[in-house]
PDB file of N, CA and C in Angstrom:
ATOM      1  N   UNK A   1      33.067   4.429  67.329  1.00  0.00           N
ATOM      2  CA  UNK A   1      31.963   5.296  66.956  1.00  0.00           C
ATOM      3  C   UNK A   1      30.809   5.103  67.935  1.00  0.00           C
ATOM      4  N   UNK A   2      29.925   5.827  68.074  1.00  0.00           N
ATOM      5  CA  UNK A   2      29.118   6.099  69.036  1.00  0.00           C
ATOM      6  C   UNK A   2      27.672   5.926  68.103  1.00  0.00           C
ATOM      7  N   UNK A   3      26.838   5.337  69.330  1.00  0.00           N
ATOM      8  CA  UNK A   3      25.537   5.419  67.968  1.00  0.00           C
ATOM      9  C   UNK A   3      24.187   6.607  68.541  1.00  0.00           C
ATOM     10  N   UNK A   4      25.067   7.553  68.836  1.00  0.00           N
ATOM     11  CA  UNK A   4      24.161   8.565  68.689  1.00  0.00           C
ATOM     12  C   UNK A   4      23.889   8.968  67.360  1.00  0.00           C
ATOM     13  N   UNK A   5      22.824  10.032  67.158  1.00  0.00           N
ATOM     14  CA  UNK A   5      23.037  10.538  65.812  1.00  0.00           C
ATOM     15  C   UNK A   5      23.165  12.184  66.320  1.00  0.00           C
ATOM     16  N   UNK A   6      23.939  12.659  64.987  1.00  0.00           N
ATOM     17  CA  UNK A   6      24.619  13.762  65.189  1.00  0.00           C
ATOM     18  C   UNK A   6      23.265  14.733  65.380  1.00  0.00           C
ATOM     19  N   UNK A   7      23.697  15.963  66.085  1.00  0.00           N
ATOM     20  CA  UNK A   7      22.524  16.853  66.669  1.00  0.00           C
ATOM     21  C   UNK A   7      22.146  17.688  65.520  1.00  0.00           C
ATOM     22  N   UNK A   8      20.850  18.263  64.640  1.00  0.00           N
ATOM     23  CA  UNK A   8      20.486  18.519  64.134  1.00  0.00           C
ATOM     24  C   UNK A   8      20.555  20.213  64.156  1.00  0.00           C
ATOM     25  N   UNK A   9      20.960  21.623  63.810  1.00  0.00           N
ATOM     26  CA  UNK A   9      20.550  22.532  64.008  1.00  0.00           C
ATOM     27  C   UNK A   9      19.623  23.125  63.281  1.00  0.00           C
ATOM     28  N   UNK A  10      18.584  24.231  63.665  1.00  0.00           N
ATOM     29  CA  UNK A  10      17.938  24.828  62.805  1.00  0.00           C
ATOM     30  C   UNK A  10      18.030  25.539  61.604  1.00  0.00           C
ATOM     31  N   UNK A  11      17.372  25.646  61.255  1.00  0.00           N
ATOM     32  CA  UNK A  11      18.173  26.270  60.121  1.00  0.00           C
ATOM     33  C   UNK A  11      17.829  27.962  60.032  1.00  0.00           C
ATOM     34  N   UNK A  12      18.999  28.431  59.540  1.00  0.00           N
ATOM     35  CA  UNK A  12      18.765  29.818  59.715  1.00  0.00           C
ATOM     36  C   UNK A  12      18.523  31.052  58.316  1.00  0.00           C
ATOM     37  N   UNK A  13      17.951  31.365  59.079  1.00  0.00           N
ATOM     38  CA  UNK A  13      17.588  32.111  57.521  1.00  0.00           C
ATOM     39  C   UNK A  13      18.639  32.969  56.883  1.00  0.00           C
ATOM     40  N   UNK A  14      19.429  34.058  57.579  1.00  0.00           N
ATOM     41  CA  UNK A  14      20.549  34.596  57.007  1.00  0.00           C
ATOM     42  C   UNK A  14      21.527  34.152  57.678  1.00  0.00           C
ATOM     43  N   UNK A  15      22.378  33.714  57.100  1.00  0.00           N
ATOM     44  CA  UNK A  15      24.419  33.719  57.443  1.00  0.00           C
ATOM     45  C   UNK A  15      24.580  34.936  57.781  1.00  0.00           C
ATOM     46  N   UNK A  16      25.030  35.282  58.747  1.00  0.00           N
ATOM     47  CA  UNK A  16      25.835  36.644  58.696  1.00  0.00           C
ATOM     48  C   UNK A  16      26.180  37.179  60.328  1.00  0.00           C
ATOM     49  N   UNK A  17      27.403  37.679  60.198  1.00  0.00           N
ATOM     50  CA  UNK A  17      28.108  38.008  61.849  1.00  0.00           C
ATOM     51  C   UNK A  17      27.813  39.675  61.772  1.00  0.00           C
ATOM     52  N   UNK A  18      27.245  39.713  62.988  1.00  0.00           N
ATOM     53  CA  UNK A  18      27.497  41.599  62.564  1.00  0.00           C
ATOM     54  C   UNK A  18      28.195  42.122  63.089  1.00  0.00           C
ATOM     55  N   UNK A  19      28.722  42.949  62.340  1.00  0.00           N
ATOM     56  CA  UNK A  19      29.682  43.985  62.869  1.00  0.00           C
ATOM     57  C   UNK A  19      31.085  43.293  62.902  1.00  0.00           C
ATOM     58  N   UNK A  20      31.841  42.761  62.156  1.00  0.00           N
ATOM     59  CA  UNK A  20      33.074  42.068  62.162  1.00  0.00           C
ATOM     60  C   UNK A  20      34.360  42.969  62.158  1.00  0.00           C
ATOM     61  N   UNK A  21      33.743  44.250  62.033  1.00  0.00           N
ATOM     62  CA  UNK A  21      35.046  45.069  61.822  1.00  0.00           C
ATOM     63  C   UNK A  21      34.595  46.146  63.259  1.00  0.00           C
ATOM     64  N   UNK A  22      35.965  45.848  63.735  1.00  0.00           N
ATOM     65  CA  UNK A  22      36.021  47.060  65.067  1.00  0.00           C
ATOM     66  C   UNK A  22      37.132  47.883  64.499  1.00  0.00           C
ATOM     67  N   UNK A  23      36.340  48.960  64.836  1.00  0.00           N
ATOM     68  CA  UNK A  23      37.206  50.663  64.580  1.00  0.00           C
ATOM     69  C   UNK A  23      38.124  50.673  65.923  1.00  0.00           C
ATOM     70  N   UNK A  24      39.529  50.903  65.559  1.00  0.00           N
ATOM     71  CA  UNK A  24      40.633  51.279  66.402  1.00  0.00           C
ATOM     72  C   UNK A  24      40.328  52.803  66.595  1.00  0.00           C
ATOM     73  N   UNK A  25      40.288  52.989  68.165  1.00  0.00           N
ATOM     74  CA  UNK A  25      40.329  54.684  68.675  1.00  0.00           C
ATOM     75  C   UNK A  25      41.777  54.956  68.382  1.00  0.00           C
ATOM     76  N   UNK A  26      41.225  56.399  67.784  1.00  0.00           N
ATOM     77  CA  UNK A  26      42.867  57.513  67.588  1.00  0.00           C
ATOM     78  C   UNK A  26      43.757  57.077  69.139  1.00  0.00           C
ATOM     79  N   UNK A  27      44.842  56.930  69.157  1.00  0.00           N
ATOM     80  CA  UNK A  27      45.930  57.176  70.130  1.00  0.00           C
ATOM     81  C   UNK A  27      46.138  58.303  70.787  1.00  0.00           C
ATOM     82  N   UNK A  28      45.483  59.713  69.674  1.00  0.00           N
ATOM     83  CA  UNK A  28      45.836  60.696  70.232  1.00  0.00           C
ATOM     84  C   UNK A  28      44.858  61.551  70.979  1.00  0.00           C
ATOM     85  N   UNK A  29      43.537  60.934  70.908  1.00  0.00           N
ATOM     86  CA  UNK A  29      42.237  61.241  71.327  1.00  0.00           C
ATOM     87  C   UNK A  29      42.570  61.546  72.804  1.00  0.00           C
ATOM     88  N   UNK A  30      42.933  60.709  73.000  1.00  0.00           N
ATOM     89  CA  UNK A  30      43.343  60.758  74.815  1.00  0.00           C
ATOM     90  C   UNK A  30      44.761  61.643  75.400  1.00  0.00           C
ATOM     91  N   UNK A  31      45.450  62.513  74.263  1.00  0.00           N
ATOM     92  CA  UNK A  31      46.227  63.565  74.346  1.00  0.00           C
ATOM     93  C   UNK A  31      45.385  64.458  74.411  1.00  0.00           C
ATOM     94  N   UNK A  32      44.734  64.778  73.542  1.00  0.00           N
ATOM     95  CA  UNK A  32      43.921  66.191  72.802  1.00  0.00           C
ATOM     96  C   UNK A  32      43.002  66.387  74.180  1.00  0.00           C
ATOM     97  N   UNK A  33      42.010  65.433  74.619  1.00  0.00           N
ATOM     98  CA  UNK A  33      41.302  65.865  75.951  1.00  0.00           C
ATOM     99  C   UNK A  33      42.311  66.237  77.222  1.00  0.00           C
ATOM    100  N   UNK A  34      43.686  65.922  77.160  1.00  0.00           N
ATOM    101  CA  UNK A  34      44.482  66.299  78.278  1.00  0.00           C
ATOM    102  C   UNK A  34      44.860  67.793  77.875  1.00  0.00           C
ATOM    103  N   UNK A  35      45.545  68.419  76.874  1.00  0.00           N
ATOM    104  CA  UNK A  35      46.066  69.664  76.251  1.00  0.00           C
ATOM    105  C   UNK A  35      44.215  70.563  76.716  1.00  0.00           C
ATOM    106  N   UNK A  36      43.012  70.028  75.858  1.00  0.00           N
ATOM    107  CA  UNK A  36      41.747  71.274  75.675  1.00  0.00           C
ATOM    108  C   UNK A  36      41.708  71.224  77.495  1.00  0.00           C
ATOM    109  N   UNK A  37      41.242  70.227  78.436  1.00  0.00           N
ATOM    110  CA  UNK A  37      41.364  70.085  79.981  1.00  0.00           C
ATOM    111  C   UNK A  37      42.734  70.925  80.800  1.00  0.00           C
ATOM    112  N   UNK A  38      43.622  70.799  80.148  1.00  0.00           N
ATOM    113  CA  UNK A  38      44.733  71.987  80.927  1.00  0.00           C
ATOM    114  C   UNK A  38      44.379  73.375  80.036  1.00  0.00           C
ATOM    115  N   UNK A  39      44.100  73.876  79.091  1.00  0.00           N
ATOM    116  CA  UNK A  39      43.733  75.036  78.526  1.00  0.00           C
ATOM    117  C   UNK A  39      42.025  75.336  79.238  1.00  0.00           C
ATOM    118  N   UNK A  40      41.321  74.497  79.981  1.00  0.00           N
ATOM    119  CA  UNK A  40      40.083  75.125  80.235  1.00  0.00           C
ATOM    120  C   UNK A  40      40.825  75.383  81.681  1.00  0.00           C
ATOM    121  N   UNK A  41      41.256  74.361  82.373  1.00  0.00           N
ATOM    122  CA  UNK A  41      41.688  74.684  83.454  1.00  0.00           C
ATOM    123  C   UNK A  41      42.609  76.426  84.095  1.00  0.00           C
ATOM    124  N   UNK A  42      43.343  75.987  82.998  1.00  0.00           N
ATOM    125  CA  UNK A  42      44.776  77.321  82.963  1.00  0.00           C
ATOM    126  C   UNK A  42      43.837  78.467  82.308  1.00  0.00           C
ATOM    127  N   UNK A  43      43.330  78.448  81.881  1.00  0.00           N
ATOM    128  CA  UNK A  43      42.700  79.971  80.664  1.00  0.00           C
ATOM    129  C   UNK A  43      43.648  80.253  79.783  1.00  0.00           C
ATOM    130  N   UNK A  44      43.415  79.258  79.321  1.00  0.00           N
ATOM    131  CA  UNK A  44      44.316  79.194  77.733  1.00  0.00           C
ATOM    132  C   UNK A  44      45.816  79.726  77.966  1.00  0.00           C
ATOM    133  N   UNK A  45      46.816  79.435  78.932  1.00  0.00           N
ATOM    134  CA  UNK A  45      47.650  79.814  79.632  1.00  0.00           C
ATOM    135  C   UNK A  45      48.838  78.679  78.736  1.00  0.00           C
ATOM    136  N   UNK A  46      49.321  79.112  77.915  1.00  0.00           N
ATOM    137  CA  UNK A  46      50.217  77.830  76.883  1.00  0.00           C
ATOM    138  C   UNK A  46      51.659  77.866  77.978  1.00  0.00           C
ATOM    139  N   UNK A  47      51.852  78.458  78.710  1.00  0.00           N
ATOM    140  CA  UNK A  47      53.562  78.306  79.715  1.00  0.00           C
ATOM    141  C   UNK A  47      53.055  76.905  80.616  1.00  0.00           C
ATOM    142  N   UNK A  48      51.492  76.986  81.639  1.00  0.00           N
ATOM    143  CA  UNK A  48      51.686  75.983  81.876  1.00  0.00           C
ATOM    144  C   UNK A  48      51.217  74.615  81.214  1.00  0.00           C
ATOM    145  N   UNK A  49      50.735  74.536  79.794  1.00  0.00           N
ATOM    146  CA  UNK A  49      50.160  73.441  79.234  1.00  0.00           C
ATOM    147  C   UNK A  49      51.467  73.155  77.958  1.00  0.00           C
ATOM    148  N   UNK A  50      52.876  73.835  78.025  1.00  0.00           N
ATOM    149  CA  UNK A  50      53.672  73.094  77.535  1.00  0.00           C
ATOM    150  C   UNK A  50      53.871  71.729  77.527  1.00  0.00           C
ATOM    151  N   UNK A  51      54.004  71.168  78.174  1.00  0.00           N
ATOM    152  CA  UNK A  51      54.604  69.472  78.198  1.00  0.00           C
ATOM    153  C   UNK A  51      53.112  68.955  77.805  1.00  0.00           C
ATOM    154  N   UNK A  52      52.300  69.208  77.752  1.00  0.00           N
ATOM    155  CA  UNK A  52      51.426  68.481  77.392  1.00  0.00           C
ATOM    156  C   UNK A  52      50.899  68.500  75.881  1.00  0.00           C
ATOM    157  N   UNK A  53      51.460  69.702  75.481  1.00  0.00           N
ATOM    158  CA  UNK A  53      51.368  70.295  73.924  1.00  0.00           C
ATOM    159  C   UNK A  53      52.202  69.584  73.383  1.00  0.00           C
ATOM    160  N   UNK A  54      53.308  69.818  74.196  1.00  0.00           N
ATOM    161  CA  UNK A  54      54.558  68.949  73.498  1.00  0.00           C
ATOM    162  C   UNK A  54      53.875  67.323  73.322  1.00  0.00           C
ATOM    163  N   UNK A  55      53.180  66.484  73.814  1.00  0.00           N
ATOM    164  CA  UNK A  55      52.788  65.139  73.664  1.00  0.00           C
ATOM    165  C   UNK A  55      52.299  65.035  72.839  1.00  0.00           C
ATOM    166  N   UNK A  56      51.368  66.119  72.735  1.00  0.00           N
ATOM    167  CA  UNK A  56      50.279  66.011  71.380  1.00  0.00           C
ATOM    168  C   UNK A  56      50.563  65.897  70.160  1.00  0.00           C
ATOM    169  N   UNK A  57      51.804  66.981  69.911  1.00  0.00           N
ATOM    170  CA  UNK A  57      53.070  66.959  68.979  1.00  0.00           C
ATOM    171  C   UNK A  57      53.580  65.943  68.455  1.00  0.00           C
ATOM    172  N   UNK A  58      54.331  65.869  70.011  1.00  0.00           N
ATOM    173  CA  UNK A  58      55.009  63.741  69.176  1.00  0.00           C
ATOM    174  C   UNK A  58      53.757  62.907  69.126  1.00  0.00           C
ATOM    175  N   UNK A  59      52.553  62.599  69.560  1.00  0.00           N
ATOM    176  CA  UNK A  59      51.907  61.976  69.299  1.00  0.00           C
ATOM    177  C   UNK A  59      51.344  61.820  67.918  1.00  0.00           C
ATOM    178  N   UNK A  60      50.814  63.500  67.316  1.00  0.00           N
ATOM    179  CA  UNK A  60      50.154  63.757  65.852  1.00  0.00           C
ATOM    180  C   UNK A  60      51.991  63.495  65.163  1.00  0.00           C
ATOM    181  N   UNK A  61      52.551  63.831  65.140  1.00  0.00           N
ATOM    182  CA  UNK A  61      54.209  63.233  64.306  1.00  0.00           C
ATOM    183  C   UNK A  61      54.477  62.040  64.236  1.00  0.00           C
ATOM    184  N   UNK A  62      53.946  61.098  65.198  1.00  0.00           N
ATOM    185  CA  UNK A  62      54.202  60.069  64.890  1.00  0.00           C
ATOM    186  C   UNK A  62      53.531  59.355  63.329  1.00  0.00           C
ATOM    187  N   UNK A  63      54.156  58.595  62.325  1.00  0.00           N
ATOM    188  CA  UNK A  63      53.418  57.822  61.652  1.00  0.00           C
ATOM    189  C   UNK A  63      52.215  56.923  61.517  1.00  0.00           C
ATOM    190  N   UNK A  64      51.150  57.050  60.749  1.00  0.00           N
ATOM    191  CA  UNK A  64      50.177  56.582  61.004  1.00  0.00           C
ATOM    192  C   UNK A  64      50.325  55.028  61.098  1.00  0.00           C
ATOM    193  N   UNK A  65      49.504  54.217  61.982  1.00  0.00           N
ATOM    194  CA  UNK A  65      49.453  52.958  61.881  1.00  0.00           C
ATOM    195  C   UNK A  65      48.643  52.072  61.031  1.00  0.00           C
ATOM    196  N   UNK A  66      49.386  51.104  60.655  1.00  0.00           N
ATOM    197  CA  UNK A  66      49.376  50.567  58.796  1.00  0.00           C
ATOM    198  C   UNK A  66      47.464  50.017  59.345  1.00  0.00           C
ATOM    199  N   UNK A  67      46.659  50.150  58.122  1.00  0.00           N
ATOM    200  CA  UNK A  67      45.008  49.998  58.511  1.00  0.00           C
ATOM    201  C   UNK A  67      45.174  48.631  58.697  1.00  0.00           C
ATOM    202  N   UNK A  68      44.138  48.039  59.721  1.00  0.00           N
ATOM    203  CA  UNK A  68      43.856  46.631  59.916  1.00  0.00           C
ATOM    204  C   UNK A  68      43.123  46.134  58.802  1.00  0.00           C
ATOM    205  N   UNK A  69      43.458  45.048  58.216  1.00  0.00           N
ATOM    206  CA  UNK A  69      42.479  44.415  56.836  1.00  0.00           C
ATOM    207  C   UNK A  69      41.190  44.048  57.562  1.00  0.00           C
ATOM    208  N   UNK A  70      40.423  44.154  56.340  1.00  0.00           N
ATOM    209  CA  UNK A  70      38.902  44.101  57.211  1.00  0.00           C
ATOM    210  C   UNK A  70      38.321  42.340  57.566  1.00  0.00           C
ATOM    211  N   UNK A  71      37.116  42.269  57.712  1.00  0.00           N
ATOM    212  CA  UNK A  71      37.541  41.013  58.015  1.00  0.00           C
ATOM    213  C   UNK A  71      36.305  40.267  56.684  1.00  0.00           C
ATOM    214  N   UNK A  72      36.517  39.340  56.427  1.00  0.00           N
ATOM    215  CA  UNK A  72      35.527  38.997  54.977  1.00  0.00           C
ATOM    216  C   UNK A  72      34.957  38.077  55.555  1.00  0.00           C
ATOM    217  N   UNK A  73      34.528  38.056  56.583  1.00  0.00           N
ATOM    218  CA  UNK A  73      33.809  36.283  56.552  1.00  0.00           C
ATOM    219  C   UNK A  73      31.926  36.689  56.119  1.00  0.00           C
ATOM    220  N   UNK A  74      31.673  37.492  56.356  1.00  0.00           N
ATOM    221  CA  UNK A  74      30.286  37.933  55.630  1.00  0.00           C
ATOM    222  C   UNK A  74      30.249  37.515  54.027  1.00  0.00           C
ATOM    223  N   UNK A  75      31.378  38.085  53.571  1.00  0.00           N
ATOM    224  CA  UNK A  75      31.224  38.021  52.034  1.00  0.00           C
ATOM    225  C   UNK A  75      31.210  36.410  51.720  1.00  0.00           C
ATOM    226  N   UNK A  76      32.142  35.491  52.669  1.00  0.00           N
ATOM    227  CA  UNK A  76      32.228  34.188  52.700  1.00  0.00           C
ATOM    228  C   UNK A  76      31.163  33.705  53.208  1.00  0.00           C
ATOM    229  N   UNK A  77      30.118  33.975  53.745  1.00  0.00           N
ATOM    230  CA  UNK A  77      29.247  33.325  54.565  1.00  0.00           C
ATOM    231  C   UNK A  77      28.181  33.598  53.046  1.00  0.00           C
ATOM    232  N   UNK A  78      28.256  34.607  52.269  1.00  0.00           N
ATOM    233  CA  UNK A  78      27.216  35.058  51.458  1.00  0.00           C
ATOM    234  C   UNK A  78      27.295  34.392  50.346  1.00  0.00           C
ATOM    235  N   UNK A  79      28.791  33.944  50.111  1.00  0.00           N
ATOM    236  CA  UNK A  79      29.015  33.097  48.673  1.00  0.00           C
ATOM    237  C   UNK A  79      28.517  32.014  48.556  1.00  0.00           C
ATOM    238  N   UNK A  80      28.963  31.298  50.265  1.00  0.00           N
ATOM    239  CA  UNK A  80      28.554  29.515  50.130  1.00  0.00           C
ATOM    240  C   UNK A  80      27.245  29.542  50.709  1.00  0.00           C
ATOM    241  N   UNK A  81      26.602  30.271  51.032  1.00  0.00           N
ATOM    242  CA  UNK A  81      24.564  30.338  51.859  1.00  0.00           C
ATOM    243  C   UNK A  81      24.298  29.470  50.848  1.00  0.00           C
ATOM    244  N   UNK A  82      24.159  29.614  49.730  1.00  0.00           N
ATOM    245  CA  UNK A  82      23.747  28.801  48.496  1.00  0.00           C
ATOM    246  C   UNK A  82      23.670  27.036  48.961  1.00  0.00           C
ATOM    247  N   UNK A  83      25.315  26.844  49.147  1.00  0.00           N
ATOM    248  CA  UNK A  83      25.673  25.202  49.193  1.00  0.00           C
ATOM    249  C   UNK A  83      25.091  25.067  50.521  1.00  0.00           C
ATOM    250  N   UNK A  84      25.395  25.969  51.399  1.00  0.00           N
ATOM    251  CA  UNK A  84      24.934  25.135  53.037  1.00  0.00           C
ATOM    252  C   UNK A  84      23.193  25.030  53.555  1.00  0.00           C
ATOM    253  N   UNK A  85      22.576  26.528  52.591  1.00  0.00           N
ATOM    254  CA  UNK A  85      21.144  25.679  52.620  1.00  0.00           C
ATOM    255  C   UNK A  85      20.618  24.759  51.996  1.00  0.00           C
ATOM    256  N   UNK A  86      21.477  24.490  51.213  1.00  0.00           N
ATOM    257  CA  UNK A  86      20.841  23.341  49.676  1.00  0.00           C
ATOM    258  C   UNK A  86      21.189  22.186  50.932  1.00  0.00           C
ATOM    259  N   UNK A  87      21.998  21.889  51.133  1.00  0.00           N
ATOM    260  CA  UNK A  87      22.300  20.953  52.198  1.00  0.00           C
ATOM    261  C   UNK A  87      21.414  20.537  53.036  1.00  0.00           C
ATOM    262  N   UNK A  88      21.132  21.538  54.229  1.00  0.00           N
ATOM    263  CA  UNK A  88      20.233  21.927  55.383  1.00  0.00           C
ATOM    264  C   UNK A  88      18.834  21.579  54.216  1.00  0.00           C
ATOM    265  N   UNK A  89      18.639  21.939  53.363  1.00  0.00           N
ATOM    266  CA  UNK A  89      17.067  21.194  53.036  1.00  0.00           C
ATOM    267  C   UNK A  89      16.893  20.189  52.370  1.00  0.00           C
ATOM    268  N   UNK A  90      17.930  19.487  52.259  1.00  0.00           N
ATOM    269  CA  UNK A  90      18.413  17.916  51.530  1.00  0.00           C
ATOM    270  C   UNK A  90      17.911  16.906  52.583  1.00  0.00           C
ATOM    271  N   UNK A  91      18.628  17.069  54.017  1.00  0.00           N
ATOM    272  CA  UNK A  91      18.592  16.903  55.300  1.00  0.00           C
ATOM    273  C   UNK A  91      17.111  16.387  55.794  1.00  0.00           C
ATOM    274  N   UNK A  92      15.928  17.449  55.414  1.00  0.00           N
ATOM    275  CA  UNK A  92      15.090  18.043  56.379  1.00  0.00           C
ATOM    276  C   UNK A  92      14.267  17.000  56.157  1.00  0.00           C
TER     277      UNK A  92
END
């Protein structure tokens, strides 16, 4: 053991991470600007913006992807604030 003493932090007034949940972009977002970009290009000309219609197709057909669970550590940070400032001013 070492005879430092352990480093003290401040204490903070709210617990909390922001923003813990990131939004996944559509997959197909980046079809749809290729299909409307060959229709501004072509003048709404659907013979040559086939294959690209066609992507959009299998892309929107495909099954949606299962939602990411969100993330709880806020709600956890909000339950125990209680015990960890009682602590932090036991300390002080």
């Amino acid at each position: 053991m070492s005879s430092r003493k352990a480093m003290q932090l401040p204490p903070l007034k709210v617990l909390r991470v922001k923003k813990p949940n990131k939004v996944e972009p559509n997959p197909c977002h980046l079809v749809m600007n290729h299909v409307l970009a060959c229709w501004a290009s072509a003048g709404f000309n659907t013979a040559g913006c086939a294959n690209v219609e066609a992507a959009l197709r299998a892309c929107m057909d495909k099954p949606p992807a299962p939602p990411i669970p969100k993330n709880n550590i806020n709600y956890h940070l909000n339950r125990l604030s209680s015990r960890l400032t009682q602590r932090a001013s036991k300390h002080t």
